[in-house]
PDB file of N, CA and C in Angstrom:
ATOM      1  N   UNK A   1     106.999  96.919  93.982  1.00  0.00           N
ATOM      2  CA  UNK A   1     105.567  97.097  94.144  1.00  0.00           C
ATOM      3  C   UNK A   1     104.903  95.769  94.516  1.00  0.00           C
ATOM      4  N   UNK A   2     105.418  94.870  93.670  1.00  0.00           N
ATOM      5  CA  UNK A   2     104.864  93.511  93.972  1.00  0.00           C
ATOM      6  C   UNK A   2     105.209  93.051  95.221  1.00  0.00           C
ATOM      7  N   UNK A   3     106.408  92.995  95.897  1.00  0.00           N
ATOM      8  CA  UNK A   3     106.703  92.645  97.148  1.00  0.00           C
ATOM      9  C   UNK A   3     106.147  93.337  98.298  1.00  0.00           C
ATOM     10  N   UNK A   4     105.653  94.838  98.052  1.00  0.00           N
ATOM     11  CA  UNK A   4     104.616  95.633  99.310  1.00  0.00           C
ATOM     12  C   UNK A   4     103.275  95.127  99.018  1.00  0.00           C
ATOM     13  N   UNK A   5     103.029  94.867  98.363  1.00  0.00           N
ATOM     14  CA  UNK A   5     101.524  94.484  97.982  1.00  0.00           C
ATOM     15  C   UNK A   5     101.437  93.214  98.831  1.00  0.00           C
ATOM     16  N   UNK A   6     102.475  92.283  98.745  1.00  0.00           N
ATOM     17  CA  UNK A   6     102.076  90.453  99.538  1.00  0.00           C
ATOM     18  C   UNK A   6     102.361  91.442 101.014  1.00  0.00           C
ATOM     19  N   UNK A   7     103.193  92.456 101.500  1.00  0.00           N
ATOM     20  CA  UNK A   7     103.262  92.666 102.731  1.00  0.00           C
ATOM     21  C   UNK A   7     102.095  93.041 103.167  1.00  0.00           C
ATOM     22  N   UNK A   8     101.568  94.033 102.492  1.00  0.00           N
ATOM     23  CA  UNK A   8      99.905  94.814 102.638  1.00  0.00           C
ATOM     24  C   UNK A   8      99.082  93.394 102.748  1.00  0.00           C
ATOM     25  N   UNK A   9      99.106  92.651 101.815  1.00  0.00           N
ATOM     26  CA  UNK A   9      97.767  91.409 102.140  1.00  0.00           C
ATOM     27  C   UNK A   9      98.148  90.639 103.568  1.00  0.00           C
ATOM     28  N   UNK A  10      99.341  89.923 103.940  1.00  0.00           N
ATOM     29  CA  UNK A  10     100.026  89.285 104.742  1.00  0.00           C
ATOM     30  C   UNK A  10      99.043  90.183 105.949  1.00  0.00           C
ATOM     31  N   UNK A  11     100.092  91.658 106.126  1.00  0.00           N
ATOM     32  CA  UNK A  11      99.594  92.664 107.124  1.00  0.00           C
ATOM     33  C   UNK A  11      98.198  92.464 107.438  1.00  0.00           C
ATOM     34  N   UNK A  12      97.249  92.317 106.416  1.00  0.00           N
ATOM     35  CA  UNK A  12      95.685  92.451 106.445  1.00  0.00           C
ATOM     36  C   UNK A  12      95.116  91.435 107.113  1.00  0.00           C
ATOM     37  N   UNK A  13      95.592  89.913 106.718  1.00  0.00           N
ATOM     38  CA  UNK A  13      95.400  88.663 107.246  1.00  0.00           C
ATOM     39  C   UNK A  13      95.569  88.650 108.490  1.00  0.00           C
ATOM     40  N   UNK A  14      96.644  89.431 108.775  1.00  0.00           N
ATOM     41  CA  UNK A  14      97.216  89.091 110.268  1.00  0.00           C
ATOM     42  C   UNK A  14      96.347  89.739 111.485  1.00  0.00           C
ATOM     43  N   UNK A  15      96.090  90.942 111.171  1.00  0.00           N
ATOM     44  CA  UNK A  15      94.641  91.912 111.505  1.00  0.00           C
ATOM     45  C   UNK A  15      93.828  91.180 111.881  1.00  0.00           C
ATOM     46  N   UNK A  16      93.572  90.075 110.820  1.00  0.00           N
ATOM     47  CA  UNK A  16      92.264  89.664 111.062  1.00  0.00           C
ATOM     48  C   UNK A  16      92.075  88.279 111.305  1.00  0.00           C
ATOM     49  N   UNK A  17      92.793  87.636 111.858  1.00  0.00           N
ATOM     50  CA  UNK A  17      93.160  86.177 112.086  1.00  0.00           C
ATOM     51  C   UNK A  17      92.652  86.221 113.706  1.00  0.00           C
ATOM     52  N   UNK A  18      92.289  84.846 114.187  1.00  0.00           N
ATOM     53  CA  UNK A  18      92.219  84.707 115.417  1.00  0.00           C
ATOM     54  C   UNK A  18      93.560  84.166 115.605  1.00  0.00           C
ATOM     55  N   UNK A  19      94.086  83.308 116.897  1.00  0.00           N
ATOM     56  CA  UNK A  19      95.080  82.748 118.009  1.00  0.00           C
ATOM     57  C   UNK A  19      94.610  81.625 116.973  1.00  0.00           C
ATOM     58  N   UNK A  20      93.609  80.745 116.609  1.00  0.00           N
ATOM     59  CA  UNK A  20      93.606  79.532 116.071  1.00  0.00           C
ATOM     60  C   UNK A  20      94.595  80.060 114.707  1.00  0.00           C
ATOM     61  N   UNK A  21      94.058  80.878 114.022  1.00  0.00           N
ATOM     62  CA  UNK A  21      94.849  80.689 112.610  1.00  0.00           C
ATOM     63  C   UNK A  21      96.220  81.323 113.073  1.00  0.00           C
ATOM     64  N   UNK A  22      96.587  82.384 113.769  1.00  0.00           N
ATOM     65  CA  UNK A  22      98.097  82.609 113.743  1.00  0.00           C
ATOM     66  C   UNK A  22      98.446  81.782 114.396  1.00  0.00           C
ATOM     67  N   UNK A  23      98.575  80.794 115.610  1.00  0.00           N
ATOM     68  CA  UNK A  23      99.383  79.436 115.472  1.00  0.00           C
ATOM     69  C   UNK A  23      98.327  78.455 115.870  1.00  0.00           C
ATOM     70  N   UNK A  24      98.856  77.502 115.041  1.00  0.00           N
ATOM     71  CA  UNK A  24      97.365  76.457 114.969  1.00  0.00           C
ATOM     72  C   UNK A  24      98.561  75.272 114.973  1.00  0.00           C
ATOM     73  N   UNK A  25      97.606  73.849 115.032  1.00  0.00           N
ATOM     74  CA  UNK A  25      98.064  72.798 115.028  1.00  0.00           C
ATOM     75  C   UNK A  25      99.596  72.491 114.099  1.00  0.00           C
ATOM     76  N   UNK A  26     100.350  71.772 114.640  1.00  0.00           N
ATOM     77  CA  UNK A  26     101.947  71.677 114.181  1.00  0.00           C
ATOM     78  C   UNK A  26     102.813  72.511 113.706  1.00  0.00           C
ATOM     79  N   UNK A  27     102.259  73.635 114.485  1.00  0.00           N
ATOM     80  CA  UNK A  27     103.479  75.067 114.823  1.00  0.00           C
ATOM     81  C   UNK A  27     104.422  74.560 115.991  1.00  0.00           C
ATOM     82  N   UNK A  28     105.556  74.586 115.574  1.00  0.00           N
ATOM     83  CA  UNK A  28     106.214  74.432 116.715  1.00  0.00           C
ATOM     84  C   UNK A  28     106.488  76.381 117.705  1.00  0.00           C
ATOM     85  N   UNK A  29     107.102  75.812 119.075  1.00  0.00           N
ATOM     86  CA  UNK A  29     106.770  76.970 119.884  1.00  0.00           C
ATOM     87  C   UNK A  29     107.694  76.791 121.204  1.00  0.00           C
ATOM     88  N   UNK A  30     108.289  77.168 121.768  1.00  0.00           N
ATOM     89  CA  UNK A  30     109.233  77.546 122.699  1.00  0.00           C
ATOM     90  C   UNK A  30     107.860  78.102 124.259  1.00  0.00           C
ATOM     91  N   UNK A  31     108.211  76.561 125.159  1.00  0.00           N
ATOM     92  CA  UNK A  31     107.057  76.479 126.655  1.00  0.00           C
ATOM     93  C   UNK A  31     108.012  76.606 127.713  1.00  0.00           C
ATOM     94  N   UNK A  32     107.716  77.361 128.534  1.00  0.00           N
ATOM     95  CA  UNK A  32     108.138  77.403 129.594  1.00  0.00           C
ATOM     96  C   UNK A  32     107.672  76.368 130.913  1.00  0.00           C
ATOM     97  N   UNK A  33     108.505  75.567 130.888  1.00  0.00           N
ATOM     98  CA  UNK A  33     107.984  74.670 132.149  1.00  0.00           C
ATOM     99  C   UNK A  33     108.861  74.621 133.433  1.00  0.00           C
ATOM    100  N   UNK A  34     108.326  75.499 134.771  1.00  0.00           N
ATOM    101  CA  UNK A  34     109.214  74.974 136.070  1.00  0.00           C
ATOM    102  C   UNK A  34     110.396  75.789 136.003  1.00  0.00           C
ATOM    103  N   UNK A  35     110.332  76.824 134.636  1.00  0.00           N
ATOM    104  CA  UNK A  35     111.536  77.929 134.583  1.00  0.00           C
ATOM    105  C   UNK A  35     112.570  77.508 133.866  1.00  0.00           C
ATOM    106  N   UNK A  36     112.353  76.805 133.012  1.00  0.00           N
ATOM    107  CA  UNK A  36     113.205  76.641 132.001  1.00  0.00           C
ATOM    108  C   UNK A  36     112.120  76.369 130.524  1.00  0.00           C
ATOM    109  N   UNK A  37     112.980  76.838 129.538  1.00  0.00           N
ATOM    110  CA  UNK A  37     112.407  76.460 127.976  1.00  0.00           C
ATOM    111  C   UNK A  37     112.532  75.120 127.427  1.00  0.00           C
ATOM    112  N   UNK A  38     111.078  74.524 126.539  1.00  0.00           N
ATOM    113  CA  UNK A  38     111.332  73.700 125.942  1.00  0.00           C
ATOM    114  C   UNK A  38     111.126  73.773 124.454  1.00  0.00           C
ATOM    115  N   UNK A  39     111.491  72.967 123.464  1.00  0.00           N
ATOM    116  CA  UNK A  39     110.807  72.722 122.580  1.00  0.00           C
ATOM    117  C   UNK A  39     109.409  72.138 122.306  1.00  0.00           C
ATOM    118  N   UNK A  40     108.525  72.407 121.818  1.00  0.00           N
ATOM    119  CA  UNK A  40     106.905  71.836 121.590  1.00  0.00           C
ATOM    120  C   UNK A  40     106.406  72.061 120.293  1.00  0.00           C
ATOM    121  N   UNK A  41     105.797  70.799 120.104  1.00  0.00           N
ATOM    122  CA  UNK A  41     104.535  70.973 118.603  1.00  0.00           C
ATOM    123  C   UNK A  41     103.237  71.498 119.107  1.00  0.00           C
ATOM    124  N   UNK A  42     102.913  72.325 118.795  1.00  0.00           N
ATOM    125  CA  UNK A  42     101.263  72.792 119.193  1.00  0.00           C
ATOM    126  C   UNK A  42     100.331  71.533 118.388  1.00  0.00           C
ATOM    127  N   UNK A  43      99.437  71.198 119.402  1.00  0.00           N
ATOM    128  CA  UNK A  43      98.873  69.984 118.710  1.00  0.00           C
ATOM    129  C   UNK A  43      97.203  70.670 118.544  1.00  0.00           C
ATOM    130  N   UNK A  44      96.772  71.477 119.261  1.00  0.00           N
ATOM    131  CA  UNK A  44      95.438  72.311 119.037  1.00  0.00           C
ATOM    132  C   UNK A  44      95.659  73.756 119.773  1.00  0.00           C
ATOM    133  N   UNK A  45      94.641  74.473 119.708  1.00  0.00           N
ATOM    134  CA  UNK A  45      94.357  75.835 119.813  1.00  0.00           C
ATOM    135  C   UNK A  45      92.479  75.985 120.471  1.00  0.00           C
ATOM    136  N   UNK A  46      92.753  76.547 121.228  1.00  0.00           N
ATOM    137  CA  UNK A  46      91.235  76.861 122.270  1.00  0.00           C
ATOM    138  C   UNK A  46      91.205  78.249 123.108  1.00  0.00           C
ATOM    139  N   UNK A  47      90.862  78.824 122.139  1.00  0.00           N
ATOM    140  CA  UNK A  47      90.566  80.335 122.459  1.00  0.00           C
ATOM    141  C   UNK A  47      92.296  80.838 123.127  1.00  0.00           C
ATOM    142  N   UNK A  48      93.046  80.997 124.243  1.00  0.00           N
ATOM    143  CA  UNK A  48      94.523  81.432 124.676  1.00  0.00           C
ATOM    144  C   UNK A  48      95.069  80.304 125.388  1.00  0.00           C
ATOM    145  N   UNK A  49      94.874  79.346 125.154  1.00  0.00           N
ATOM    146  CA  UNK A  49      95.251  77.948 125.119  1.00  0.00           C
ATOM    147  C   UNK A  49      95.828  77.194 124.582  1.00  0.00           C
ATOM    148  N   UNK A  50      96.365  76.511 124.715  1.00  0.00           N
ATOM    149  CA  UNK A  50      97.211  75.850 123.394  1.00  0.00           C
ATOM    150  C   UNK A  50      98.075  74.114 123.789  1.00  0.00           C
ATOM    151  N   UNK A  51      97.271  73.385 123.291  1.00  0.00           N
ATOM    152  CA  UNK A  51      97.650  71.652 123.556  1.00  0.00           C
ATOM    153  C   UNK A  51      99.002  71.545 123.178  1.00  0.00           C
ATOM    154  N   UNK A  52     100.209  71.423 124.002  1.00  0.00           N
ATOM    155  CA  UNK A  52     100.963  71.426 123.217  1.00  0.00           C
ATOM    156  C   UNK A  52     101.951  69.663 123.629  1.00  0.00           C
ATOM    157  N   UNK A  53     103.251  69.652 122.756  1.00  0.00           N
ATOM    158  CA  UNK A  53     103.734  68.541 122.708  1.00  0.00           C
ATOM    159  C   UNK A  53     104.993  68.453 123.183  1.00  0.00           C
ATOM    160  N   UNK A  54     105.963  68.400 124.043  1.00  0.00           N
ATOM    161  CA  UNK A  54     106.750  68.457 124.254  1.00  0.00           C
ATOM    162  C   UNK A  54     108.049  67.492 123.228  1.00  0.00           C
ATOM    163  N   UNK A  55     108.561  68.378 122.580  1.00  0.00           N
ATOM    164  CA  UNK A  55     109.552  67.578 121.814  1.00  0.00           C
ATOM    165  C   UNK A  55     110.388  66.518 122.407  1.00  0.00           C
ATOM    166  N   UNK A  56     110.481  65.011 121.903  1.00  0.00           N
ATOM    167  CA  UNK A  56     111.313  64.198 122.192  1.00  0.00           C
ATOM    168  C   UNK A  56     111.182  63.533 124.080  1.00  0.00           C
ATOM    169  N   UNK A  57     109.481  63.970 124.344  1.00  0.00           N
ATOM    170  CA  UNK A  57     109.023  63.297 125.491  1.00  0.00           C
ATOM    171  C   UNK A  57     107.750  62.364 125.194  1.00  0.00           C
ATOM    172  N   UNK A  58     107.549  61.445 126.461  1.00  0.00           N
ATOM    173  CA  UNK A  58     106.439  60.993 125.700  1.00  0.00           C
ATOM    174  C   UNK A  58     105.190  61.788 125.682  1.00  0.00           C
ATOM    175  N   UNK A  59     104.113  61.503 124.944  1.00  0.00           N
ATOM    176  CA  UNK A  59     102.432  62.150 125.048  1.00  0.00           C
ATOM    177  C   UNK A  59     102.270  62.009 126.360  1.00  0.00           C
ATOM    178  N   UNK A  60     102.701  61.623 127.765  1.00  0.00           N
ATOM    179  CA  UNK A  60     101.829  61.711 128.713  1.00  0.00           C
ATOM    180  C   UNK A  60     102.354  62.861 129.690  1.00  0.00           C
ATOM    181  N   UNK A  61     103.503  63.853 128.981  1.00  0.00           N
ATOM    182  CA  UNK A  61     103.715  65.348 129.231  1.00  0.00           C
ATOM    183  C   UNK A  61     102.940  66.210 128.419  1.00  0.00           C
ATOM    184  N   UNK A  62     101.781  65.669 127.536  1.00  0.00           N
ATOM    185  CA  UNK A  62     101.272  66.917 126.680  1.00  0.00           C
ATOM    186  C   UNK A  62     100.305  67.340 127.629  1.00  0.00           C
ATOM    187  N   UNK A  63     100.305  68.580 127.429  1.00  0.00           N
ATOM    188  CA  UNK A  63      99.626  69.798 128.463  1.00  0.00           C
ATOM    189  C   UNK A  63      98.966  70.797 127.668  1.00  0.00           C
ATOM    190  N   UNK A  64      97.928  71.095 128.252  1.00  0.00           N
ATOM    191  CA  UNK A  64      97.176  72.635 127.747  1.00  0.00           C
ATOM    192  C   UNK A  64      97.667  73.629 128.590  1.00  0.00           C
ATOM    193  N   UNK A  65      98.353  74.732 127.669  1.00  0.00           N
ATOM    194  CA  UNK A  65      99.150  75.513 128.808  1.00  0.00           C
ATOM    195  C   UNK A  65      98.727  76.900 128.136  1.00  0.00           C
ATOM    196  N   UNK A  66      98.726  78.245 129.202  1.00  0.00           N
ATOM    197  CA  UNK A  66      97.991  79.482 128.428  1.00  0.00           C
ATOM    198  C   UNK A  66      99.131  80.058 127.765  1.00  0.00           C
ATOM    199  N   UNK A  67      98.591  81.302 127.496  1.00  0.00           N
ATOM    200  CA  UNK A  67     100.039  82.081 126.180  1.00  0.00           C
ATOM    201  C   UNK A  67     100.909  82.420 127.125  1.00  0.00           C
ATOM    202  N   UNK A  68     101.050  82.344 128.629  1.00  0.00           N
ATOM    203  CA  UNK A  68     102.074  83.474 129.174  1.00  0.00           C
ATOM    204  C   UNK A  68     103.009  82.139 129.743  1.00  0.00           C
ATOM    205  N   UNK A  69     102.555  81.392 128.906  1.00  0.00           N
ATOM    206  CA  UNK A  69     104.185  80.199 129.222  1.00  0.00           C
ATOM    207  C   UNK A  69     104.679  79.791 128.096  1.00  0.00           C
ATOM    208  N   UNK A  70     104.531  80.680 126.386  1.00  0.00           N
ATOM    209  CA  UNK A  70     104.748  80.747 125.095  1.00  0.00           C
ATOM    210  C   UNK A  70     105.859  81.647 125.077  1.00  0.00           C
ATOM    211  N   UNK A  71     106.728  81.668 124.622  1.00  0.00           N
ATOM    212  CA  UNK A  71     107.548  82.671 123.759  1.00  0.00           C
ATOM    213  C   UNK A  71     106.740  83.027 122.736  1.00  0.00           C
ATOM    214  N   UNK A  72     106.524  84.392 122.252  1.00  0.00           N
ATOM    215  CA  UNK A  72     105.596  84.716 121.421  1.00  0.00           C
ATOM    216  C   UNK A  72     106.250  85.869 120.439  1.00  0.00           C
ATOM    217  N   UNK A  73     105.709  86.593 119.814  1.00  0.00           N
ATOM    218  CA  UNK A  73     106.052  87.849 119.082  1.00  0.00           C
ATOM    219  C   UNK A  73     104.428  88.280 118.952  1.00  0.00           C
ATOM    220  N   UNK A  74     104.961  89.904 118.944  1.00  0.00           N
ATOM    221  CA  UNK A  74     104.008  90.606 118.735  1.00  0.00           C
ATOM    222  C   UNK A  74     103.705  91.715 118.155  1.00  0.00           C
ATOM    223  N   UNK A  75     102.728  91.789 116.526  1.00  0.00           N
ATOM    224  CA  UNK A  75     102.700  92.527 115.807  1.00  0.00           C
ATOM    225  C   UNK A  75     102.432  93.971 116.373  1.00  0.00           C
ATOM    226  N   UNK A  76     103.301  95.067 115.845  1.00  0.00           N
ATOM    227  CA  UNK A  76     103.149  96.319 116.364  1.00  0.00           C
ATOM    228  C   UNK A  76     103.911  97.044 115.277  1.00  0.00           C
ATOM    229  N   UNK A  77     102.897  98.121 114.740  1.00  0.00           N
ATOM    230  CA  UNK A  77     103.574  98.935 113.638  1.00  0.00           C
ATOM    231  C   UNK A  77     104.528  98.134 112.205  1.00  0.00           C
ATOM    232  N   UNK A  78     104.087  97.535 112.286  1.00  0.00           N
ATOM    233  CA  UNK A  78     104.829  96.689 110.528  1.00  0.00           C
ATOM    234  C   UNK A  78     105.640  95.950 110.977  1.00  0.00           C
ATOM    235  N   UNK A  79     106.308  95.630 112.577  1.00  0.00           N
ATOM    236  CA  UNK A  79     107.291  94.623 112.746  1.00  0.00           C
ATOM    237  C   UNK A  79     107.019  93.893 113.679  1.00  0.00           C
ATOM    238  N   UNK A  80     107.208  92.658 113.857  1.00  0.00           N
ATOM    239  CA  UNK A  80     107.069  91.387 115.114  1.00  0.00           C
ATOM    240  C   UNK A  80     107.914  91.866 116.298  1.00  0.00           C
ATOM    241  N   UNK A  81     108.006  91.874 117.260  1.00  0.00           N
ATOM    242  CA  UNK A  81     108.742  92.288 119.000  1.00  0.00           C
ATOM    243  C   UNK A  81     108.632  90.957 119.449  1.00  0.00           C
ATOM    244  N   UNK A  82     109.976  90.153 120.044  1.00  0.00           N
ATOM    245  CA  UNK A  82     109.484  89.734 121.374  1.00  0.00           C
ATOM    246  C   UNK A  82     109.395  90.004 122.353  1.00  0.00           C
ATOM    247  N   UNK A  83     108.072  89.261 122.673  1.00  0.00           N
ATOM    248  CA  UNK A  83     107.307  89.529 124.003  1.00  0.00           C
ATOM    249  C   UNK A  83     106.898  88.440 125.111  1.00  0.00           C
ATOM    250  N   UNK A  84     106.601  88.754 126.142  1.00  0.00           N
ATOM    251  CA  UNK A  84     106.544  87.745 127.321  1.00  0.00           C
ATOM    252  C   UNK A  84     105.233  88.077 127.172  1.00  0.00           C
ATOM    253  N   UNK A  85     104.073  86.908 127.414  1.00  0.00           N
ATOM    254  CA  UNK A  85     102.377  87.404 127.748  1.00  0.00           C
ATOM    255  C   UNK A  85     102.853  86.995 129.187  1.00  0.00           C
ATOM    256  N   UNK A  86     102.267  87.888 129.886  1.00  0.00           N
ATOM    257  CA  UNK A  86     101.671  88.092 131.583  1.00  0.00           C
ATOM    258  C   UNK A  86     100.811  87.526 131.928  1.00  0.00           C
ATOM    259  N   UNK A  87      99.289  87.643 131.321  1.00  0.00           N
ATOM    260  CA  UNK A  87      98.738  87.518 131.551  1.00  0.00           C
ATOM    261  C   UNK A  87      97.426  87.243 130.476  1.00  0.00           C
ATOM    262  N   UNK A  88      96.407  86.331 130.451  1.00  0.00           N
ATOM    263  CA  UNK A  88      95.545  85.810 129.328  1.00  0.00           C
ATOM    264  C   UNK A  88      94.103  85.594 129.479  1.00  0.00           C
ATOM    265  N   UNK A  89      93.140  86.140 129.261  1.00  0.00           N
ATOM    266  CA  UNK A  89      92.167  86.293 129.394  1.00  0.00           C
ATOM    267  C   UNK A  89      91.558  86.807 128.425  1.00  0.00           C
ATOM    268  N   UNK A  90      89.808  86.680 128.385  1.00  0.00           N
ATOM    269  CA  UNK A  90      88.988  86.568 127.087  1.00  0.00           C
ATOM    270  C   UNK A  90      89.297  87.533 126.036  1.00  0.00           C
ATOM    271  N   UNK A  91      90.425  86.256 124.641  1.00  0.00           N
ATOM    272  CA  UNK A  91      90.614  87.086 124.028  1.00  0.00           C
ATOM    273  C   UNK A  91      91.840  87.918 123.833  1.00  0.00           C
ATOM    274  N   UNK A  92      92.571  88.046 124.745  1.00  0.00           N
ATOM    275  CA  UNK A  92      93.073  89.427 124.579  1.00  0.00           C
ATOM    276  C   UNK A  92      94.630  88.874 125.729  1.00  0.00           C
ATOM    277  N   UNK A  93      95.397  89.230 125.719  1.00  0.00           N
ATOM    278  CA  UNK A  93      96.473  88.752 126.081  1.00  0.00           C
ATOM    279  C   UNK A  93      97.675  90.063 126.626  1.00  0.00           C
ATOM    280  N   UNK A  94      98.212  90.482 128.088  1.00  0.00           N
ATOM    281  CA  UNK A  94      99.018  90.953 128.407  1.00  0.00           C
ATOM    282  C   UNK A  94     100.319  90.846 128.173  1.00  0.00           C
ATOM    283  N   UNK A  95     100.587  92.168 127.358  1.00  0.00           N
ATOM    284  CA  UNK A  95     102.321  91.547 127.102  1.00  0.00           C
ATOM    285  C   UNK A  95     103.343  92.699 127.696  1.00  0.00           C
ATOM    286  N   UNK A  96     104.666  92.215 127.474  1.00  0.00           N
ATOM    287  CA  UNK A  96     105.581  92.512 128.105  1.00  0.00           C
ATOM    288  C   UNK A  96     106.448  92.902 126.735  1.00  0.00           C
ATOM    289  N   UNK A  97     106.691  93.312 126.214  1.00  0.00           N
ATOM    290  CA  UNK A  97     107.991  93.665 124.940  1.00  0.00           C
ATOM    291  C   UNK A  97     108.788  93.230 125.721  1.00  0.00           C
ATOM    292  N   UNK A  98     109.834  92.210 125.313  1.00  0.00           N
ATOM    293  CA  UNK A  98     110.903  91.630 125.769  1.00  0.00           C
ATOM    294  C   UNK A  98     111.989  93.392 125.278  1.00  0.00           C
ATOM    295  N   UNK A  99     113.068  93.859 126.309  1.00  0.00           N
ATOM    296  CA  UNK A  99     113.856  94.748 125.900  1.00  0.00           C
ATOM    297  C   UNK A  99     113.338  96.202 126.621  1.00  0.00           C
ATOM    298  N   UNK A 100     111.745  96.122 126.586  1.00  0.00           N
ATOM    299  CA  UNK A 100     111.443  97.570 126.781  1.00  0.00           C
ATOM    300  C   UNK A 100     111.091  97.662 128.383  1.00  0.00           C
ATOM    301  N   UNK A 101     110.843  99.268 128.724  1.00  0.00           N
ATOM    302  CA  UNK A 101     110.217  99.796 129.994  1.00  0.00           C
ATOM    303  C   UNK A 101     108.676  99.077 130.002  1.00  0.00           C
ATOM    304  N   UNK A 102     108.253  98.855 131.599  1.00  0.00           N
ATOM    305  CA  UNK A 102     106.976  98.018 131.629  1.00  0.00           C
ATOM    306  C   UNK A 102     105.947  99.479 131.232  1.00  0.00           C
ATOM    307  N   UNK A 103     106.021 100.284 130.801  1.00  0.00           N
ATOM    308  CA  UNK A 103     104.926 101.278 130.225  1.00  0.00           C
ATOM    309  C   UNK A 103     104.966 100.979 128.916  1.00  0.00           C
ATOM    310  N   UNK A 104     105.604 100.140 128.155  1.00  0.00           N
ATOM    311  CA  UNK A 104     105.234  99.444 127.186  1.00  0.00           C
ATOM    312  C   UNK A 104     104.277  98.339 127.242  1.00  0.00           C
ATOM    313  N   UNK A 105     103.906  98.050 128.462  1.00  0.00           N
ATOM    314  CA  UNK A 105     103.092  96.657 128.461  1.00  0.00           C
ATOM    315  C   UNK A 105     101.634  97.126 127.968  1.00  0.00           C
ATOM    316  N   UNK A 106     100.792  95.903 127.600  1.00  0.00           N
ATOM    317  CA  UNK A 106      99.579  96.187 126.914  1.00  0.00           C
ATOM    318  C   UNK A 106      99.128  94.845 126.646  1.00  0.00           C
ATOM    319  N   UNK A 107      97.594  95.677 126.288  1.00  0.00           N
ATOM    320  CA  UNK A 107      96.602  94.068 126.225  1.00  0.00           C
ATOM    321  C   UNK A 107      96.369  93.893 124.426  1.00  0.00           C
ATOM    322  N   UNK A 108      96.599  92.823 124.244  1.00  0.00           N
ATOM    323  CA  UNK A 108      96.623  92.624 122.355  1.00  0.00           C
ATOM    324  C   UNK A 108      95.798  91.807 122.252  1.00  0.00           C
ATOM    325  N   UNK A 109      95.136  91.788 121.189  1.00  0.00           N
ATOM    326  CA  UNK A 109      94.181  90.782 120.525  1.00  0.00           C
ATOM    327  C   UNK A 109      94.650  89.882 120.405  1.00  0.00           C
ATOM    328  N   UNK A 110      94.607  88.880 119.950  1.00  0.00           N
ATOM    329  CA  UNK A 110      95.192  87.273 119.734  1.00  0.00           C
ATOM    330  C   UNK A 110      95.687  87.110 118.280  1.00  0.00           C
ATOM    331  N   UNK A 111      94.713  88.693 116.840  1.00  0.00           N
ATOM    332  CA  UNK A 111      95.750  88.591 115.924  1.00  0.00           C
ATOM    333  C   UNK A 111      96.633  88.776 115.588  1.00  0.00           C
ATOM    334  N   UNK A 112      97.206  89.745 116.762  1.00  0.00           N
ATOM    335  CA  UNK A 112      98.430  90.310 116.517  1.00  0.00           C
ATOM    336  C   UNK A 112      99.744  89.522 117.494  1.00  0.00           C
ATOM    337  N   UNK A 113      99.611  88.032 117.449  1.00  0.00           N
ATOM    338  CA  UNK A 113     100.267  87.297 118.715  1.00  0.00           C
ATOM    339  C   UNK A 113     100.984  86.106 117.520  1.00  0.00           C
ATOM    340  N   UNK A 114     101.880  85.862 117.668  1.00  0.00           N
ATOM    341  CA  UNK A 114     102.283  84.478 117.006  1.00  0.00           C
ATOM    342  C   UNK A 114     103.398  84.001 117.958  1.00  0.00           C
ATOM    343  N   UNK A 115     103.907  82.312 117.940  1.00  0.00           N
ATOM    344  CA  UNK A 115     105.186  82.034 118.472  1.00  0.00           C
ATOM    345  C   UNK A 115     106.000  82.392 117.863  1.00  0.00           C
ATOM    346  N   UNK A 116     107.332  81.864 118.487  1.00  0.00           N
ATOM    347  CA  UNK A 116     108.143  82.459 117.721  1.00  0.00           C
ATOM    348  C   UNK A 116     109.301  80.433 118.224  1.00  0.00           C
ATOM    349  N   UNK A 117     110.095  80.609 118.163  1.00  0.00           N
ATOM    350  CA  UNK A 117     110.935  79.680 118.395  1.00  0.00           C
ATOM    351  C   UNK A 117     112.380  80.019 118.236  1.00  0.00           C
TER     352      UNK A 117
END
């Protein structure tokens, strides 16, 4: 009982979180640059934006890059999916379920979005 109850609050938070609180400053996060993956520290958050840090380069590769160059997950029915974002605009973010048919694709709020790594 006690362990559905932190899932139910967790679940609730997550509902209701913006893109700043589900990944915010020194989340690390998996960027796509030039077609290949890197490692990165998210150093800020600006509406589907995200300052990030490229691991083990210097600061003068840090970039503001949108969600559809994130590896992400995406809350749907009680479990995280990965997903590719497509596409990012006010708010609300196009995704791709990594695995599924593109009639799975859809536009998500930003609380239901986290990285993943």
């Amino acid at each position: 009982m006690k362990k559905q109850l932190v899932l139910l609050v967790f679940a609730c938070a997550l509902m209701t979180a913006s893109l700043a609180q589900a990944i915010t400053g020194g989340d690390y996060a998996r960027v796509r640059w030039k077609g290949k993956w890197y490692d990165a520290e998210v150093r800020q958050v600006s509406g589907t934006q995200l300052l990030i840090h490229y691991t083990g380069y210097e600061n003068s590769w840090d970039e503001w890059v949108s969600m559809d160059r994130v590896a992400i997950q995406v809350y749907w029915k009680d479990t995280w999916y990965k997903a590719s974002a497509l596409e990012s605009g006010d708010n609300k973010v196009l995704i791709h379920y990594d695995g599924y048919e593109d009639n799975w694709d859809e536009w998500v709020n930003l609380n239901r979005i986290r990285s993943y790594k």
